[in-house]
Protein backbone atom coordinates (compact mmCIF):
# COMPACT_ATOMS: atom_id res chain seq x y z
CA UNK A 1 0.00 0.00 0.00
CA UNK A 2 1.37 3.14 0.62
CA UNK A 3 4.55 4.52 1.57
CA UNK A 4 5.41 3.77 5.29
CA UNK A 5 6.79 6.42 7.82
CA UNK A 6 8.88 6.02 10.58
CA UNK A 7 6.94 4.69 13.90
CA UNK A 8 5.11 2.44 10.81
CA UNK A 9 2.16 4.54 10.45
CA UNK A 10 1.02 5.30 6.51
CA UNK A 11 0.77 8.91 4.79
CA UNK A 12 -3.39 7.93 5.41
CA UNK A 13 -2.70 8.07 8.55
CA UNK A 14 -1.00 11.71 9.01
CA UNK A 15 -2.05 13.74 11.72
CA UNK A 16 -4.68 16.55 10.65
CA UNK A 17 -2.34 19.64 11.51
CA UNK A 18 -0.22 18.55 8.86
CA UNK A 19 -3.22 18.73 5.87
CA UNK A 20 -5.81 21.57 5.55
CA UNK A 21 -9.02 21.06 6.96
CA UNK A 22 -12.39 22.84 6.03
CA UNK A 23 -13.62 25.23 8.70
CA UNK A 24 -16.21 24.47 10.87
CA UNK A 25 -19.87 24.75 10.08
CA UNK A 26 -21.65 27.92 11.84
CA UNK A 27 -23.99 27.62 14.46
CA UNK A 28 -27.41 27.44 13.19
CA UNK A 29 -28.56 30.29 15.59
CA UNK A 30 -26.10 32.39 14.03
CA UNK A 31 -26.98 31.89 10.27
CA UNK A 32 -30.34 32.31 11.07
CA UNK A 33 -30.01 36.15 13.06
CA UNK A 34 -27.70 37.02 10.51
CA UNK A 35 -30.38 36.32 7.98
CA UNK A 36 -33.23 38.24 10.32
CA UNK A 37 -30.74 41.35 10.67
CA UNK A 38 -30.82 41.65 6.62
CA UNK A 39 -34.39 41.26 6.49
CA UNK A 40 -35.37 43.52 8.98
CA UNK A 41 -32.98 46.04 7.24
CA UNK A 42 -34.87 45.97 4.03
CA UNK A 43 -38.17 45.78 5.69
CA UNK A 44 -36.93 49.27 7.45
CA UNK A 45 -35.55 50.85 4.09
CA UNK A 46 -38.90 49.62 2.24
CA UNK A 47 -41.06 50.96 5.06
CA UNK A 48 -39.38 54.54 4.90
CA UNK A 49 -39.07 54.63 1.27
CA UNK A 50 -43.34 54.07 1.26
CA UNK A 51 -44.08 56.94 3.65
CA UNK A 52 -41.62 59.25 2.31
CA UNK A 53 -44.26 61.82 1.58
CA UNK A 54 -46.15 61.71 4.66
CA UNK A 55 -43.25 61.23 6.96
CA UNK A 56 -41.87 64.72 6.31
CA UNK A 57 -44.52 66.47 7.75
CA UNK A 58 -44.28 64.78 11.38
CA UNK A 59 -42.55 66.68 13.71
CA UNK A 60 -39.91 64.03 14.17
CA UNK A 61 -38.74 64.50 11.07
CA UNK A 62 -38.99 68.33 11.07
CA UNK A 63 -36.55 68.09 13.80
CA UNK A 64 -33.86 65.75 11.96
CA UNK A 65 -34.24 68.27 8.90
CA UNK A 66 -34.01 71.42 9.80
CA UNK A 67 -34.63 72.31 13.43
CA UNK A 68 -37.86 72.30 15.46
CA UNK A 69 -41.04 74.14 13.75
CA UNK A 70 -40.96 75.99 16.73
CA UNK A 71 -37.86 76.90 17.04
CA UNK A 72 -38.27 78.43 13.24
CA UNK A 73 -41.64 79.43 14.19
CA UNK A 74 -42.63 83.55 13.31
CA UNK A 75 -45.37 85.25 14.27
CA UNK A 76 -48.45 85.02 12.29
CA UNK A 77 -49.51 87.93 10.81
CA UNK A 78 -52.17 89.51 8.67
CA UNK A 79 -51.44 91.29 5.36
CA UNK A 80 -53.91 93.87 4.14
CA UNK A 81 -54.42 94.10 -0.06
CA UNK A 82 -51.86 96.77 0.11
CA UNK A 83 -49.26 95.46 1.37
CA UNK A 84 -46.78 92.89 -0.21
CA UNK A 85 -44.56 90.14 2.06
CA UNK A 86 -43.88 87.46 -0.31
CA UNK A 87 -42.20 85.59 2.86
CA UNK A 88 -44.97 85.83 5.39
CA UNK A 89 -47.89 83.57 5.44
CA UNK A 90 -50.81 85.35 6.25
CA UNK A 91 -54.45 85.08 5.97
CA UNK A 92 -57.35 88.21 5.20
CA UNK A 93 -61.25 87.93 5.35
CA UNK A 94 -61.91 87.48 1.40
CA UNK A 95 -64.10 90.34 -0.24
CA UNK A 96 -66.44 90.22 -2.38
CA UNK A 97 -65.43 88.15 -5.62
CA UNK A 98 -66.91 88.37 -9.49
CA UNK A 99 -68.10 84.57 -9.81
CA UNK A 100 -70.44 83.48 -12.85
CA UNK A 101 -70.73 86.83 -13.88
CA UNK A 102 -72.67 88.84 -11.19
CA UNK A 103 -71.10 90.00 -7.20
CA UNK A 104 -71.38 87.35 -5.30
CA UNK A 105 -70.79 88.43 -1.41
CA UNK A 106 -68.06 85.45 0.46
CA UNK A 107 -68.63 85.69 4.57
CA UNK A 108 -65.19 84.98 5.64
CA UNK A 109 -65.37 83.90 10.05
CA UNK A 110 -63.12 85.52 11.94
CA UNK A 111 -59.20 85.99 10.92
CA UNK A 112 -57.61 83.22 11.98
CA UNK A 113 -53.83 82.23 12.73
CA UNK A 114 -51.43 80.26 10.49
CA UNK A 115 -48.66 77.61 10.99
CA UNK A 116 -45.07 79.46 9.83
CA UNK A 117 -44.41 78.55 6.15
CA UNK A 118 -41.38 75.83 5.88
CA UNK A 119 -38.00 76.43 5.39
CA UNK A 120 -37.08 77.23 2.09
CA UNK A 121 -33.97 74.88 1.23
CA UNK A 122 -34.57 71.82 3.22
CA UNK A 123 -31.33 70.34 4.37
CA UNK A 124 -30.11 67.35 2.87
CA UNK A 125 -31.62 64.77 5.36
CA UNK A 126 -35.11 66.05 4.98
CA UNK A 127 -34.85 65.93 1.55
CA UNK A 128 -33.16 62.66 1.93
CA UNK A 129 -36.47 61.45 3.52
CA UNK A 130 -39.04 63.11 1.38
CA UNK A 131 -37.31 61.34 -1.49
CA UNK A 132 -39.37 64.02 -4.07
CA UNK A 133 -38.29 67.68 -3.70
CA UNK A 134 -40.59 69.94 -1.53
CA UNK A 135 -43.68 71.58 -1.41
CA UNK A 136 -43.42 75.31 -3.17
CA UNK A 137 -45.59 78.13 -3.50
CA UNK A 138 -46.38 78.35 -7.16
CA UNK A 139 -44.08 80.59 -9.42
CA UNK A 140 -46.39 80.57 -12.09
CA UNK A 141 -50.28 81.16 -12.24
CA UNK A 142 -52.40 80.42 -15.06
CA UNK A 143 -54.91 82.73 -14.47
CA UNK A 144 -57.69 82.84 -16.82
CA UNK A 145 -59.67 82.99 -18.63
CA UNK A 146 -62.80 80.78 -18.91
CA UNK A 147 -63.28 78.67 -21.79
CA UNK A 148 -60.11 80.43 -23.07
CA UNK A 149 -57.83 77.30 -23.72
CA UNK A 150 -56.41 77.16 -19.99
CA UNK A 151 -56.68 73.19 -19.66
CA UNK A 152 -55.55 72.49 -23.16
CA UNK A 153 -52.20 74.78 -22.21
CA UNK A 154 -51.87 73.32 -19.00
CA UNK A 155 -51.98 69.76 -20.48
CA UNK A 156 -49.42 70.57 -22.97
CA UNK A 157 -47.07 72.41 -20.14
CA UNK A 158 -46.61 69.01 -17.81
CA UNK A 159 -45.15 67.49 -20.50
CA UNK A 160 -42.22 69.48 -19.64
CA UNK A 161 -40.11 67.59 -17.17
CA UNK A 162 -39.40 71.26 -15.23
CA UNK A 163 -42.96 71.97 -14.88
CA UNK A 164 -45.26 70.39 -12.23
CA UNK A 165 -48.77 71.50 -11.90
CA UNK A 166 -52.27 70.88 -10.56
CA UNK A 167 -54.53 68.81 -12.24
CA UNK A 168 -57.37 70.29 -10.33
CA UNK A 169 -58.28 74.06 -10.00
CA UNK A 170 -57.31 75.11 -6.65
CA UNK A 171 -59.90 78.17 -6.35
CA UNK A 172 -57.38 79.85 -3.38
CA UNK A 173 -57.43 83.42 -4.75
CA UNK A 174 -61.32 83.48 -5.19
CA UNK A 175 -62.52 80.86 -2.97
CA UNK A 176 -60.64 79.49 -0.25
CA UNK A 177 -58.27 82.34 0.71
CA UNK A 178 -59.07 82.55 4.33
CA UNK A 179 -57.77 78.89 4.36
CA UNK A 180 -54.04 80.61 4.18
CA UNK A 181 -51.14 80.14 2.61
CA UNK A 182 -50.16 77.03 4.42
CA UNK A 183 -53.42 74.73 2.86
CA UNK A 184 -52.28 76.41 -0.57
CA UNK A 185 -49.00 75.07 -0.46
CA UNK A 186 -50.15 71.63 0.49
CA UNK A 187 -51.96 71.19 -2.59
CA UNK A 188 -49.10 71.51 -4.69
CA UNK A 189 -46.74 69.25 -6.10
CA UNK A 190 -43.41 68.15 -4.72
CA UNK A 191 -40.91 69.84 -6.94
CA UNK A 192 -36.94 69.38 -7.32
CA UNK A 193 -34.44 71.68 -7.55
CA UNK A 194 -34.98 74.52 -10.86
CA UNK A 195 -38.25 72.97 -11.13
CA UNK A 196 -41.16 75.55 -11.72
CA UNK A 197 -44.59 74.78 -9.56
CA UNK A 198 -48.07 76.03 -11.32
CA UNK A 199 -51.20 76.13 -11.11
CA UNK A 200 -54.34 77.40 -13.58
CA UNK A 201 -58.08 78.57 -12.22
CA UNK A 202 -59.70 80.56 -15.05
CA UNK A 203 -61.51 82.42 -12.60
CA UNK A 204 -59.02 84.31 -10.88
CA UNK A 205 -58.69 86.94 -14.29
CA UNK A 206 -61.90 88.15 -13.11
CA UNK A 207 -62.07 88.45 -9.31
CA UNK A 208 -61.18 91.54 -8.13
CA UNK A 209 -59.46 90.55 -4.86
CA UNK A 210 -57.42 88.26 -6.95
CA UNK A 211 -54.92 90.50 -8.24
CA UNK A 212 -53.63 91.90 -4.55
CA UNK A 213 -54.03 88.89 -3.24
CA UNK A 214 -51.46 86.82 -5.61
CA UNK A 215 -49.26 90.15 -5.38
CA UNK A 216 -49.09 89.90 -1.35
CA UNK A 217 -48.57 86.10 -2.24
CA UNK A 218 -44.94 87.36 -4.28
CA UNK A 219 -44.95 90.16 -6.79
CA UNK A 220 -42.55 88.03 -8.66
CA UNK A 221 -45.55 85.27 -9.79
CA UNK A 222 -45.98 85.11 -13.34
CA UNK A 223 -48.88 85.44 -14.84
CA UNK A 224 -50.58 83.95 -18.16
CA UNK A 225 -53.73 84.84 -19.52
CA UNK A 226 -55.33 82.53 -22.66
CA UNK A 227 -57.57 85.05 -23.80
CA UNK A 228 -60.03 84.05 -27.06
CA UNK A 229 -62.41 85.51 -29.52
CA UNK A 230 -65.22 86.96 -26.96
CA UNK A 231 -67.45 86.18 -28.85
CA UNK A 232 -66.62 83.00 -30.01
CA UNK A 233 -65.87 82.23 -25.95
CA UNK A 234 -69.22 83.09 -24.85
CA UNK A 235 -70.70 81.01 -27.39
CA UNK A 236 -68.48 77.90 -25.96
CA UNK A 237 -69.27 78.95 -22.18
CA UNK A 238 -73.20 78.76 -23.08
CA UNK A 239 -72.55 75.65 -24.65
CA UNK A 240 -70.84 74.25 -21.51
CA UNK A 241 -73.71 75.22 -19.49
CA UNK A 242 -76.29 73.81 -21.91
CA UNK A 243 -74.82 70.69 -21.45
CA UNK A 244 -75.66 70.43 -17.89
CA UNK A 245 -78.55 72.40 -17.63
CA UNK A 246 -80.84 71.35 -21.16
CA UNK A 247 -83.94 73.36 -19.86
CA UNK A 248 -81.87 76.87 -19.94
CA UNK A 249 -83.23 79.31 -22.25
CA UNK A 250 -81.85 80.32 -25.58
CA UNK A 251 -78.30 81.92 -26.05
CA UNK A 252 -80.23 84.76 -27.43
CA UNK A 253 -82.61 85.61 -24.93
CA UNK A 254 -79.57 86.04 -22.50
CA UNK A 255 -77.70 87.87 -24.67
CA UNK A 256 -79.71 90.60 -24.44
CA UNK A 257 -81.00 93.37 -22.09
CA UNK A 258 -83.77 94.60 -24.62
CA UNK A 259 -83.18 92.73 -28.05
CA UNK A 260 -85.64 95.10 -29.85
CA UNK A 261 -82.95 97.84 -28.81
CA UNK A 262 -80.43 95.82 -29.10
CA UNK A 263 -78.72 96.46 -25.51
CA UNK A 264 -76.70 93.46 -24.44
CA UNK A 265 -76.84 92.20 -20.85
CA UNK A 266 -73.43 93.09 -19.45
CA UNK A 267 -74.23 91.04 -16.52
CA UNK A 268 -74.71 87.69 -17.63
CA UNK A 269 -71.06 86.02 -17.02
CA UNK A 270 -70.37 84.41 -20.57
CA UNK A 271 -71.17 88.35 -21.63
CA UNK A 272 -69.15 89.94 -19.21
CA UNK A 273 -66.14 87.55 -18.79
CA UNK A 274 -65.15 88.81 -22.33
CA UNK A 275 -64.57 92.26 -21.58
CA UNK A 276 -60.83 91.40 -20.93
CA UNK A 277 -59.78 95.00 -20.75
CA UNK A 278 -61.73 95.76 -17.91
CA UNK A 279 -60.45 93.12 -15.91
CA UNK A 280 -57.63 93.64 -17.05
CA UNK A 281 -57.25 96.95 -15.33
CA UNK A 282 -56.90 95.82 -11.91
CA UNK A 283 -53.94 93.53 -12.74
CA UNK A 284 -51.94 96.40 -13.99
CA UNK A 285 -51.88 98.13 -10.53
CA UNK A 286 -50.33 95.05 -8.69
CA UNK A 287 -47.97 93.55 -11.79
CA UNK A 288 -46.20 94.85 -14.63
CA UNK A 289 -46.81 94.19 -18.17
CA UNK A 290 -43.79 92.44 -18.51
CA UNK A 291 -44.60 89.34 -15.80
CA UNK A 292 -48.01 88.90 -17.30
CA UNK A 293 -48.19 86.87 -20.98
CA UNK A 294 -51.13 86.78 -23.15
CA UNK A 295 -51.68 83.23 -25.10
CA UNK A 296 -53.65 83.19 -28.34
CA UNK A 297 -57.16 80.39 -27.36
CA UNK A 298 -56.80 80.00 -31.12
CA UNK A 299 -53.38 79.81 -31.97
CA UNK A 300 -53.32 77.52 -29.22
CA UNK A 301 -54.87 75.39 -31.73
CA UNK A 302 -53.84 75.82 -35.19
CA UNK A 303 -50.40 75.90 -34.01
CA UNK A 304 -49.88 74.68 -30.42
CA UNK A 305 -46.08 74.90 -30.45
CA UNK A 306 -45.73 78.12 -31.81
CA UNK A 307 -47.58 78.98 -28.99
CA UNK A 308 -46.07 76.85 -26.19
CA UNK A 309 -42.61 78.40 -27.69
CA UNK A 310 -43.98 81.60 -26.22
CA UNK A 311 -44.86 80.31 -22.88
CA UNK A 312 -41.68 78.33 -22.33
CA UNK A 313 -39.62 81.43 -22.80
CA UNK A 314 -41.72 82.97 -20.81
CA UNK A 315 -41.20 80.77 -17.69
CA UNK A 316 -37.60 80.58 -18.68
CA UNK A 317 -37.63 77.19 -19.37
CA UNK A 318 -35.73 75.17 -22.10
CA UNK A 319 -37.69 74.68 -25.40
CA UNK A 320 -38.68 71.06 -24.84
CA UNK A 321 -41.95 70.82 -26.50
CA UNK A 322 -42.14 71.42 -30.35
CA UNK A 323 -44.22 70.19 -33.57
CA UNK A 324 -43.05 66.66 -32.48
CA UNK A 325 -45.28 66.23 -29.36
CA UNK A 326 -48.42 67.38 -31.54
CA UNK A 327 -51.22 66.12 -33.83
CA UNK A 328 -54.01 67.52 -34.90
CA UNK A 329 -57.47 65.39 -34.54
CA UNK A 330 -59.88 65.79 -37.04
CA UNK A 331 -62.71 64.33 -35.15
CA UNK A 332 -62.51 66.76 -32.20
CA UNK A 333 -60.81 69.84 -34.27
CA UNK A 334 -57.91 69.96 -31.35
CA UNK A 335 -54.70 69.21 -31.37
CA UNK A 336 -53.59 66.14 -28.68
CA UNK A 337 -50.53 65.21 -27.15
CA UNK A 338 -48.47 61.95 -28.72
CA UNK A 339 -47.18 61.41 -25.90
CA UNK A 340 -49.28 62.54 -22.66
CA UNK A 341 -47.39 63.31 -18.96
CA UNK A 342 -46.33 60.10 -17.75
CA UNK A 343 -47.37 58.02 -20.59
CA UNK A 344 -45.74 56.77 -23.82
CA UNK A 345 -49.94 56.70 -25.11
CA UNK A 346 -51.36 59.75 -27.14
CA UNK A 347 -53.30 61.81 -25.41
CA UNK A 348 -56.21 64.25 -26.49
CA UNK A 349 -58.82 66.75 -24.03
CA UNK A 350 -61.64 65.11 -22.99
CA UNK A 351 -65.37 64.84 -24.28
CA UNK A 352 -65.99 68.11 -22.21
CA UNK A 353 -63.51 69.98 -25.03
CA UNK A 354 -64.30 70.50 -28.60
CA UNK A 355 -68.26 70.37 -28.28
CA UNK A 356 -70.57 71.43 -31.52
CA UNK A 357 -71.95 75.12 -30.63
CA UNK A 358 -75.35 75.64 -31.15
CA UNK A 359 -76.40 77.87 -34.64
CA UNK A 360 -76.60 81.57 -33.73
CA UNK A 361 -78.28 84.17 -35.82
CA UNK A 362 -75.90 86.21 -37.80
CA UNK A 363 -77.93 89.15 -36.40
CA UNK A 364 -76.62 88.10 -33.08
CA UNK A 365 -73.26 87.35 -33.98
CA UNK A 366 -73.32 91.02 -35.30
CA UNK A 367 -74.51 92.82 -32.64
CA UNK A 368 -71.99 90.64 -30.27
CA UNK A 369 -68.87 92.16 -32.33
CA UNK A 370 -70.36 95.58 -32.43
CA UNK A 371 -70.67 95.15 -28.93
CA UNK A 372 -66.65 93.96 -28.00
CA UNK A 373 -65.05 95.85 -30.68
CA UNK A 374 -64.21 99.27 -28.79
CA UNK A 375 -63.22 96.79 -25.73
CA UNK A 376 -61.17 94.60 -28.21
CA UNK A 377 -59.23 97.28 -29.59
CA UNK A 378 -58.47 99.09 -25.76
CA UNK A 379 -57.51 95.25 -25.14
CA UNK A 380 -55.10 95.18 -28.13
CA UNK A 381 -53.50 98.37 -27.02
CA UNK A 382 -52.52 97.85 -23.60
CA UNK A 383 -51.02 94.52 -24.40
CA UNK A 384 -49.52 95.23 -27.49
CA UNK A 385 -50.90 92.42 -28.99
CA UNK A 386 -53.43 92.83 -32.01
CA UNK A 387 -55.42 88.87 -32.10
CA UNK A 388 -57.53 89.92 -34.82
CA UNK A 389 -61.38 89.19 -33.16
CA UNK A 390 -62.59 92.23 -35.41
């Protein structure tokens, strides 16, 4: 067999410090914590990845962030329409507002106090556990006007990956103002760094508070108006109502004051909201021309990104969206999206946009442009712009 070694014993039989042996087995116990420790780390790391966006707002958090809110905290205060502090929450008894076309008086309760806004640049381990950027005040308003174009522009603006904006109209400036800047800021989006935040509600271009309001709010907001043929927009805002309500009476009949005489009734909303130069007045004393840009409701249509061109340069952003994110549908007379926020699926306005107007008499239509003409042409002037309604 094999080779024998002195004291007669074989190389088989060579003591175990003289080959390599395999290491011992570990403890069962110990493979299984080890295991437990790893899951219960990636439970943890799941769990706080999940509540990323709600976890920021507890206290606890606040504290790991950025300090104590209390320690941040400043007194509340109250800023009348005069007065401008684009850094201090505040909240004032709304007055009365222009809503569907006639005064409508809003009974605000007594003034009440608001929570300290958030810090501005939340440090890196409060951003670290929000995972999403912060809550902003928005930089950008689209502020009117009815039955203008404002969805379809707002719709085409999120496809920009620097813009984030509410789907839903937020109403603040002409509804729910005395629920302060705090509950404004919680509707918005989560935005990163040299993202822009925006919002759109048609309805602020003609309240009257509005304009003081968003100019306490920051005088550096930008403002966008999609203003359309008056006309042509009061015909679409009846139409809108007519689909809700079928029993309303005829276009006509509320067109007019005294039709024999031919006075039109001013205060009948889809009348009056096309008067842009009067509300446009108001907005003049609180921002200048400059910050304020007037989109075309009709070149937003026949040629979307000539239009969103404007906009984006406007809000200083990069020109991202061109011709290539466009087609035109036939069946609805809009252009749509080929590619929709979020989604690699085309995308057009819903059944709400694009509906057949009714037939008006040309009589009417006639009277109508007599009517806006001398308000068209003060419009044209004091925004340079000529849109050719006459």
């Amino acid at each position: 067999m094999g080779q024998r070694l002195s004291g007669g014993r074989s190389c088989l039989d060579v003591p175990g410090r003289l080959l390599p042996q395999p290491p011992p087995p570990p403890p069962p116990v110990r493979r299984k914590l080890a295991l437990l420790f790893a899951m219960l780390c990636i439970w943890l790391y799941m769990f706080l990845y999940s509540c990323a966006g709600s976890c920021t707002a507890a206290p606890g958090l606040l504290l790991l962030g950025s300090g104590s809110r209390a320690a941040q905290a400043q007194p509340a205060l109250v800023t009348a329409p005069n007065e401008t502090s684009p850094k201090v929450p505040f909240r004032a008894p709304p007055a009365n507002s222009l809503a569907a076309g006639k005064d409508k008086t809003v009974v605000s309760g007594s003034q009440e106090e608001q929570s300290p806004e958030a810090p501005d640049s939340p440090s890196p381990i409060s951003s670290f556990f929000s995972g999403s950027g912060s809550k902003q005040l928005p930089q950008a308003i689209i502020i009117g006007v009815k039955k203008g174009g404002t969805r379809a522009l707002l719709e085409f603006l999120r496809v920009h990956p620097d813009v984030r904006a509410v789907g839903a109209e937020p109403h603040f400036f002409d509804r729910s103002y005395h629920k302060g800047l705090a509950w404004y800021r919680d509707l918005m989006p989560r935005t990163l760094e040299g993202q822009i935040t925006m919002e759109k509600t048609p309805s602020y271009f003609v309240t009257r508070e509005a304009p003081a309001r968003i100019s306490a709010m920051s005088k550096d907001t930008k403002l966008i108006v999609v203003v359309r043929d008056p006309v042509t927009r009061a015909i679409s805002d009846y139409t809108q109502t007519l689909s809700k309500r079928p029993d309303i009476p005829s276009f006509e009949s509320l067109t007019f004051r005294n039709r024999s005489a031919g006075l039109i009734d001013t205060s009948w909303s889809a009348i009056q909201i096309g008067l842009y130069a009067k509300h446009l007045e108001p907005w003049l004393r609180h921002f200048p021309l400059g910050q304020m840009l007037f989109v075309s409701g009709e070149r937003l249509v026949s040629d979307p990104a000539g239009e969103l061109r404007r906009v984006q340069d406007f809000l200083g952003l990069k020109r991202i969206i061109t011709d290539k994110h466009f087609y035109f549908n036939q069946t609805k007379g809009f252009p749509c999206l080929k590619k929709a926020e979020g989604s690699g699926k085309p995308h057009c306005l819903g059944k709400t946009k694009g509906r057949a107007h009714p037939a008006i008499a040309r009589e009417v239509l006639r009277q109508l442009r007599d009517f806006y003409r001398p308000f068209n042409r003060k419009f044209y002037q004091m925004t340079g712009r000529d849109f050719g309604w006459d």
